[in-house]
PDB file of N, CA and C in Angstrom:
ATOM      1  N   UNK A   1       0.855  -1.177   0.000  1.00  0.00           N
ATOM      2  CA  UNK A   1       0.000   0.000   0.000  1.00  0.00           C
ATOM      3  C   UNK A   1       0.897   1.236   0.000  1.00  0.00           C
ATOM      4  N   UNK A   2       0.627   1.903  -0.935  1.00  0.00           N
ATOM      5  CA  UNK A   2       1.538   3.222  -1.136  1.00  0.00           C
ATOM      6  C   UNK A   2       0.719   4.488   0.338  1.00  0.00           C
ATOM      7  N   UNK A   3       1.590   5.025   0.353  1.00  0.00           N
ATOM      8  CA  UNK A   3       1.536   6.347   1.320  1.00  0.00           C
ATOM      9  C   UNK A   3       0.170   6.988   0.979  1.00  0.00           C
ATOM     10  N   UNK A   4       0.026   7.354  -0.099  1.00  0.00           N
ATOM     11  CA  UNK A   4      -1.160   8.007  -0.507  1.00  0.00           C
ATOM     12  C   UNK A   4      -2.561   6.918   0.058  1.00  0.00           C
ATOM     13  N   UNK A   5      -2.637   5.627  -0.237  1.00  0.00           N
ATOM     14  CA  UNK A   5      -3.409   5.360  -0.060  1.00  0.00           C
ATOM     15  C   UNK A   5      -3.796   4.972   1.674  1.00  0.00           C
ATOM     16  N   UNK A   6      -3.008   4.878   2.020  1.00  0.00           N
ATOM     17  CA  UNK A   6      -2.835   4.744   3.679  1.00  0.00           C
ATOM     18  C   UNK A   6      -3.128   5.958   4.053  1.00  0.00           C
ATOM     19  N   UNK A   7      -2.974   6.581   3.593  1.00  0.00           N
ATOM     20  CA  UNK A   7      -3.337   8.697   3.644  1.00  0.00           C
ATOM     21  C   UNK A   7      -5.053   8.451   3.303  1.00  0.00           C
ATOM     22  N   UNK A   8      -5.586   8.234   2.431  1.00  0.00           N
ATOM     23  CA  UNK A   8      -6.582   8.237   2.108  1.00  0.00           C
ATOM     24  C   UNK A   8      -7.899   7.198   2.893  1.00  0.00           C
ATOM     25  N   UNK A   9      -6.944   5.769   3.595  1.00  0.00           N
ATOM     26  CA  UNK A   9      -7.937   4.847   4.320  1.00  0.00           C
ATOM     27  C   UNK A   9      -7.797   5.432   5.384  1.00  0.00           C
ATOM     28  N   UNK A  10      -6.771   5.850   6.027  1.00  0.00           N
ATOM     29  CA  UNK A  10      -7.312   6.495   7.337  1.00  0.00           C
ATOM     30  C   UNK A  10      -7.922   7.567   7.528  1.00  0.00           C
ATOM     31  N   UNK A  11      -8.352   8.265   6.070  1.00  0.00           N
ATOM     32  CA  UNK A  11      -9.251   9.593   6.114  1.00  0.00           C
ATOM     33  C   UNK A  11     -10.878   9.240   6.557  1.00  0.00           C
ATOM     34  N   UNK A  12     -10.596   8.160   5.716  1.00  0.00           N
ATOM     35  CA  UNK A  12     -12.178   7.329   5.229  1.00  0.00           C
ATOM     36  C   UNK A  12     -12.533   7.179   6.628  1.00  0.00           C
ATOM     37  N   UNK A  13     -11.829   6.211   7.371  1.00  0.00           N
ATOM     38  CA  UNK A  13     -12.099   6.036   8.671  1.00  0.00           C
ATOM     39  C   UNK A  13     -11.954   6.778   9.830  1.00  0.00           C
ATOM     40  N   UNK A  14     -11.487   8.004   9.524  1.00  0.00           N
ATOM     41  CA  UNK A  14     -11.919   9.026  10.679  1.00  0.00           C
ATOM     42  C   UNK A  14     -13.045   9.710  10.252  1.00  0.00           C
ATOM     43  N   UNK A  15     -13.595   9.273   8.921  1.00  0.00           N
ATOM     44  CA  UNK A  15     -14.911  10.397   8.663  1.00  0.00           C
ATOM     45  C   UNK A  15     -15.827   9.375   9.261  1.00  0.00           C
ATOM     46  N   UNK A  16     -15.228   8.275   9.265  1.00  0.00           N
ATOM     47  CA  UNK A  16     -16.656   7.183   9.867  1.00  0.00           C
ATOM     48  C   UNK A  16     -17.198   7.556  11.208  1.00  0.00           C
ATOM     49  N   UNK A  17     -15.431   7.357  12.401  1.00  0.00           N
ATOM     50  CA  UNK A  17     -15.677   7.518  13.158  1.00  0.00           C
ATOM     51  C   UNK A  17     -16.132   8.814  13.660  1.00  0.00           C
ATOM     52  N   UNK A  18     -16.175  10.001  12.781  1.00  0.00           N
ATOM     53  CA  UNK A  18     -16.684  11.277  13.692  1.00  0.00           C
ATOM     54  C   UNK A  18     -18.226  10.923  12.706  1.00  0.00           C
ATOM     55  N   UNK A  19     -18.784  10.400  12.061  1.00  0.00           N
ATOM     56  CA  UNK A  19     -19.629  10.415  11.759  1.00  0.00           C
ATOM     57  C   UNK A  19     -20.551   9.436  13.002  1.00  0.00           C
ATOM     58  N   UNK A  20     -19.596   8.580  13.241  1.00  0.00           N
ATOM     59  CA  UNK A  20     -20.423   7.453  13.800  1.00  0.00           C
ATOM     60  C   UNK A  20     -20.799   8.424  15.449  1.00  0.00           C
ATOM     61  N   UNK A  21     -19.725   9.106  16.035  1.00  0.00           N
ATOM     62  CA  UNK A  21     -20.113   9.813  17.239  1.00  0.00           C
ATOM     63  C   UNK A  21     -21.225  10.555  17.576  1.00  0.00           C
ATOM     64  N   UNK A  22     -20.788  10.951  16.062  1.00  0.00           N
ATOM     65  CA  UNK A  22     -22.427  12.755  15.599  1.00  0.00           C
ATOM     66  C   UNK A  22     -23.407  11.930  15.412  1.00  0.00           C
ATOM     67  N   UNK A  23     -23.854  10.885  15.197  1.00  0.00           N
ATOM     68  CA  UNK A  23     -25.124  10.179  14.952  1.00  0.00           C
ATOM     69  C   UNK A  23     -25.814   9.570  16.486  1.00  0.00           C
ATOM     70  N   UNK A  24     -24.878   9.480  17.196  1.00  0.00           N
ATOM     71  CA  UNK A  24     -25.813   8.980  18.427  1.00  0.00           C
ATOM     72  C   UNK A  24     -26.265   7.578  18.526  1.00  0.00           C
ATOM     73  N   UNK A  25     -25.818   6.596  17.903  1.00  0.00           N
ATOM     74  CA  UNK A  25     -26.119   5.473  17.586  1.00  0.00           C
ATOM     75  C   UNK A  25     -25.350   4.317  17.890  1.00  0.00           C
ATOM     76  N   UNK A  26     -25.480   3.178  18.481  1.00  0.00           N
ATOM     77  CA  UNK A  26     -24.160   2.399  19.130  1.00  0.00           C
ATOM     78  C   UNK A  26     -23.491   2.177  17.689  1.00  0.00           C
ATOM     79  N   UNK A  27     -22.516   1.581  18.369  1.00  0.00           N
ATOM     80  CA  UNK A  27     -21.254   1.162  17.514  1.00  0.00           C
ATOM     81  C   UNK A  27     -21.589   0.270  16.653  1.00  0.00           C
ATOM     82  N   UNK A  28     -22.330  -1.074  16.778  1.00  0.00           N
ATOM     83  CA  UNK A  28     -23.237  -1.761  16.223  1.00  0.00           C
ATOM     84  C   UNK A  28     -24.128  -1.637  15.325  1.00  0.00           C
ATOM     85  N   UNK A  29     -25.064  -0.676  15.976  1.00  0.00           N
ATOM     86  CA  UNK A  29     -26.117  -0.241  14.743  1.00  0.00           C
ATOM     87  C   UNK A  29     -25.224   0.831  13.766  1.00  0.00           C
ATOM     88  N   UNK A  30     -24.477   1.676  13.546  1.00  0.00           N
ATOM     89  CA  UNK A  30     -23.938   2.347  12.799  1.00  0.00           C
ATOM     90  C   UNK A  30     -23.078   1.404  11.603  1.00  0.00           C
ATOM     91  N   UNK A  31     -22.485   0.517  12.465  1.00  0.00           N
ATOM     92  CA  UNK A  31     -21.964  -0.359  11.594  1.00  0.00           C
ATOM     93  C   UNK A  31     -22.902  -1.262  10.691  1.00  0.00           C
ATOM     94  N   UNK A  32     -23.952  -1.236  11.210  1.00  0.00           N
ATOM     95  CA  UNK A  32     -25.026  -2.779  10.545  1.00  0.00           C
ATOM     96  C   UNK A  32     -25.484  -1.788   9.576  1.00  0.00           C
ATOM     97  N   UNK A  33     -25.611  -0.549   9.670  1.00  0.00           N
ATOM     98  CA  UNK A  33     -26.252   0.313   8.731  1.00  0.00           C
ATOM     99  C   UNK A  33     -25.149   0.448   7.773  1.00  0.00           C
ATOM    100  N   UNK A  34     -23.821   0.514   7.871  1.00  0.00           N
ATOM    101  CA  UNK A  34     -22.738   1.337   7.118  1.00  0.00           C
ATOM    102  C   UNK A  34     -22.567   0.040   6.136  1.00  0.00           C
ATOM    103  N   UNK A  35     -23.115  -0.970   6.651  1.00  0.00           N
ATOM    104  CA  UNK A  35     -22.342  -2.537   6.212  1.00  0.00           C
ATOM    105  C   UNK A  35     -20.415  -2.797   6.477  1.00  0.00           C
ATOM    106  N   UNK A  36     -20.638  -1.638   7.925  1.00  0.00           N
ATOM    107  CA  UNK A  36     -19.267  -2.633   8.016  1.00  0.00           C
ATOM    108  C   UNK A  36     -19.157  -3.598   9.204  1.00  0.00           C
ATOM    109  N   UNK A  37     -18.195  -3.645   9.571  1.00  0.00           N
ATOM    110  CA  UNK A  37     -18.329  -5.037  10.854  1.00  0.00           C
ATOM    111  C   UNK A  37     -17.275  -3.691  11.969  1.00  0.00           C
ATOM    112  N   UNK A  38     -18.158  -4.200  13.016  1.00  0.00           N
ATOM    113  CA  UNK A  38     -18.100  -3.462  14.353  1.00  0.00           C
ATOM    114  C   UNK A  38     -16.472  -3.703  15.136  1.00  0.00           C
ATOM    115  N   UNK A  39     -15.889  -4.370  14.514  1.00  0.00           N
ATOM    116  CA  UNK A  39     -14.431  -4.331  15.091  1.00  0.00           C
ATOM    117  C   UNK A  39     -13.376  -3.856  14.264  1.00  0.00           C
ATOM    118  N   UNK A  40     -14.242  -3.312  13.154  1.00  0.00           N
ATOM    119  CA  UNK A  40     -12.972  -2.567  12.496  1.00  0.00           C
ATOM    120  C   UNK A  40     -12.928  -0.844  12.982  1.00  0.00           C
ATOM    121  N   UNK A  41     -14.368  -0.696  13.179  1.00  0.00           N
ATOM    122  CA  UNK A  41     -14.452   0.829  13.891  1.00  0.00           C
ATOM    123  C   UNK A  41     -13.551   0.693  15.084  1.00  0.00           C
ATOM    124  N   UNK A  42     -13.504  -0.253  15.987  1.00  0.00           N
ATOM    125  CA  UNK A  42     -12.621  -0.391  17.355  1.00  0.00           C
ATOM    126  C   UNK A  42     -11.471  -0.604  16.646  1.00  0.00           C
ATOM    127  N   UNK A  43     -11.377  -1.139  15.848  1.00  0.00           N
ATOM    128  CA  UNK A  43      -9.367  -1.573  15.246  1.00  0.00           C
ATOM    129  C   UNK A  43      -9.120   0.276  14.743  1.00  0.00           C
ATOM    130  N   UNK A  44     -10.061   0.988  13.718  1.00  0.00           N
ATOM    131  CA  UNK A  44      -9.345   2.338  13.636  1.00  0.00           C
ATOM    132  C   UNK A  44      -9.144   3.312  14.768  1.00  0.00           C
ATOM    133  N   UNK A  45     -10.538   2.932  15.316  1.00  0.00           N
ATOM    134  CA  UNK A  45     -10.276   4.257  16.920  1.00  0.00           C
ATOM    135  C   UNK A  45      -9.272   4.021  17.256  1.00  0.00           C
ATOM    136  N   UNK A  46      -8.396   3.004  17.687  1.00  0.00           N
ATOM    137  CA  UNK A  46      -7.384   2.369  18.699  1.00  0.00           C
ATOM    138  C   UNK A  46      -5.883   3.124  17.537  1.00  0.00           C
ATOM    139  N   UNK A  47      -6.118   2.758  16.209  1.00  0.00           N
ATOM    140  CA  UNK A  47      -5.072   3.066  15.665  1.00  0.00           C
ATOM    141  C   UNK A  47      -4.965   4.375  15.109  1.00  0.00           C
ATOM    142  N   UNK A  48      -6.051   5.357  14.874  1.00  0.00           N
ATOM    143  CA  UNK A  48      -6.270   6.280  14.937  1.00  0.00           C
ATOM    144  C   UNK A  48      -5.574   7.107  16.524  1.00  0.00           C
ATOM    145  N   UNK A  49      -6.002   6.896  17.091  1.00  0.00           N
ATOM    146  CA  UNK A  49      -5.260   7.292  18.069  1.00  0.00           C
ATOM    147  C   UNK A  49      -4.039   7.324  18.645  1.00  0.00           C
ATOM    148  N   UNK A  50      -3.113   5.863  18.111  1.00  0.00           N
ATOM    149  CA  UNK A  50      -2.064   5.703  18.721  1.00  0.00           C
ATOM    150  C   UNK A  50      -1.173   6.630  17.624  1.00  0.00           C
ATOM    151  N   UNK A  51      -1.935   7.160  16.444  1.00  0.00           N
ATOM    152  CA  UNK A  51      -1.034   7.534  15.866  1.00  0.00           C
ATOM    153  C   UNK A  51      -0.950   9.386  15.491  1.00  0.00           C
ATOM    154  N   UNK A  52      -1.975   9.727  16.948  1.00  0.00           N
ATOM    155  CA  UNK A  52      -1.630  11.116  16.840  1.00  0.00           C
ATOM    156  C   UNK A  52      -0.563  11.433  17.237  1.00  0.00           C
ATOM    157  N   UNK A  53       0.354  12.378  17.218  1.00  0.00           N
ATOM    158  CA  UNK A  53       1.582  12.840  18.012  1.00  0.00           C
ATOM    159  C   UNK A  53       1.167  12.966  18.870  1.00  0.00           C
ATOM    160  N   UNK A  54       1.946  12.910  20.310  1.00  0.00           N
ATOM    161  CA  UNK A  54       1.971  13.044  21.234  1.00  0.00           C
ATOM    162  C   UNK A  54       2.137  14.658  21.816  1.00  0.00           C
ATOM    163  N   UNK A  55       1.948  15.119  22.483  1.00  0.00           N
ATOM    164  CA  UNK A  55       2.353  16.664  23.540  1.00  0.00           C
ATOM    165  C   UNK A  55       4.255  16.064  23.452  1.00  0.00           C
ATOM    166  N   UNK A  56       5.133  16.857  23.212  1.00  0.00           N
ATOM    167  CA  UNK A  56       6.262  16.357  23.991  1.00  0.00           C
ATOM    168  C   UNK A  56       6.762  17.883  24.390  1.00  0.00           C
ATOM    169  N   UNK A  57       7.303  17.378  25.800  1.00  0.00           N
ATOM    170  CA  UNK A  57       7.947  19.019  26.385  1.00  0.00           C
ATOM    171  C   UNK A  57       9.601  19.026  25.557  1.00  0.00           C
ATOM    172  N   UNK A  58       9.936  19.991  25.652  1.00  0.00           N
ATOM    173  CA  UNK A  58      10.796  20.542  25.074  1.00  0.00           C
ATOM    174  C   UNK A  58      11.362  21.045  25.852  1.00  0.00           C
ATOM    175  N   UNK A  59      13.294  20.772  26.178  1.00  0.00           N
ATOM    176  CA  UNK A  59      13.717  21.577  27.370  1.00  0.00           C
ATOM    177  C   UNK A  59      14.527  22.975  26.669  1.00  0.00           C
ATOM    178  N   UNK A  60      14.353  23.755  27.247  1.00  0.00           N
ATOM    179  CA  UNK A  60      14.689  25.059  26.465  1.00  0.00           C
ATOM    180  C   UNK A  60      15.792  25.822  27.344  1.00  0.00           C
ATOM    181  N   UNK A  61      17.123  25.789  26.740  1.00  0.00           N
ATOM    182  CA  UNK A  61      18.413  26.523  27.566  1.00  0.00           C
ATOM    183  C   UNK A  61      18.018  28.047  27.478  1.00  0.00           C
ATOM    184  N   UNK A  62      17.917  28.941  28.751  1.00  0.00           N
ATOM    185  CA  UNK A  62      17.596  30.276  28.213  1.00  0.00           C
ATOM    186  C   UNK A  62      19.018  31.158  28.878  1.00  0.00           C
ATOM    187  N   UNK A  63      19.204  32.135  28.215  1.00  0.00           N
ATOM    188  CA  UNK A  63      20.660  32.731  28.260  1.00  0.00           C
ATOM    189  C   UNK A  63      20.543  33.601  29.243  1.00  0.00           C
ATOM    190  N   UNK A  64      21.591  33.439  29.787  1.00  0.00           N
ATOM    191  CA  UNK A  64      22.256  34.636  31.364  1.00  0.00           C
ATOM    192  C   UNK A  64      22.024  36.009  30.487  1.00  0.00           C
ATOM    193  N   UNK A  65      21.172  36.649  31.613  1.00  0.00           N
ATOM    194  CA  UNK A  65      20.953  38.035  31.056  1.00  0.00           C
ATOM    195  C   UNK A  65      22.318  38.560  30.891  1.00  0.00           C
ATOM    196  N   UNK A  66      22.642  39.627  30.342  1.00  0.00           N
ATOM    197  CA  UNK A  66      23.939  40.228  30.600  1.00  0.00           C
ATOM    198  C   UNK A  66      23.728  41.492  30.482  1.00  0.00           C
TER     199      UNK A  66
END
């Protein structure tokens, strides 16, 4: 799978999942409606997530006034 398209399936599946939130509807019925199967929405949330960046602190040397 080229970059682009890995760019493009995980688009698909974050429009699911903010779609699936905004609808109000279990995880189940959204899926039985979408025709997909209910553990792939849990397989993207999980990987969707692990693959936001993180917060990282940054240590910052600041210079002796002079």
């Amino acid at each position: 799978m080229t970059a682009n398209e890995l760019k493009a399936l995980r688009e698909t599946w974050k429009q699911h999942l903010d779609t699936w939130k905004q609808s109000g509807q279990s995880q189940v019925d959204y899926c039985r409606k979408q025709g997909l199967k209910s553990h792939q929405i849990s397989y993207w949330k999980m990987r969707l997530v692990k693959s936001k960046p993180s917060a990282k602190l940054i240590r910052k040397r600041l210079r002796n006034p002079s």
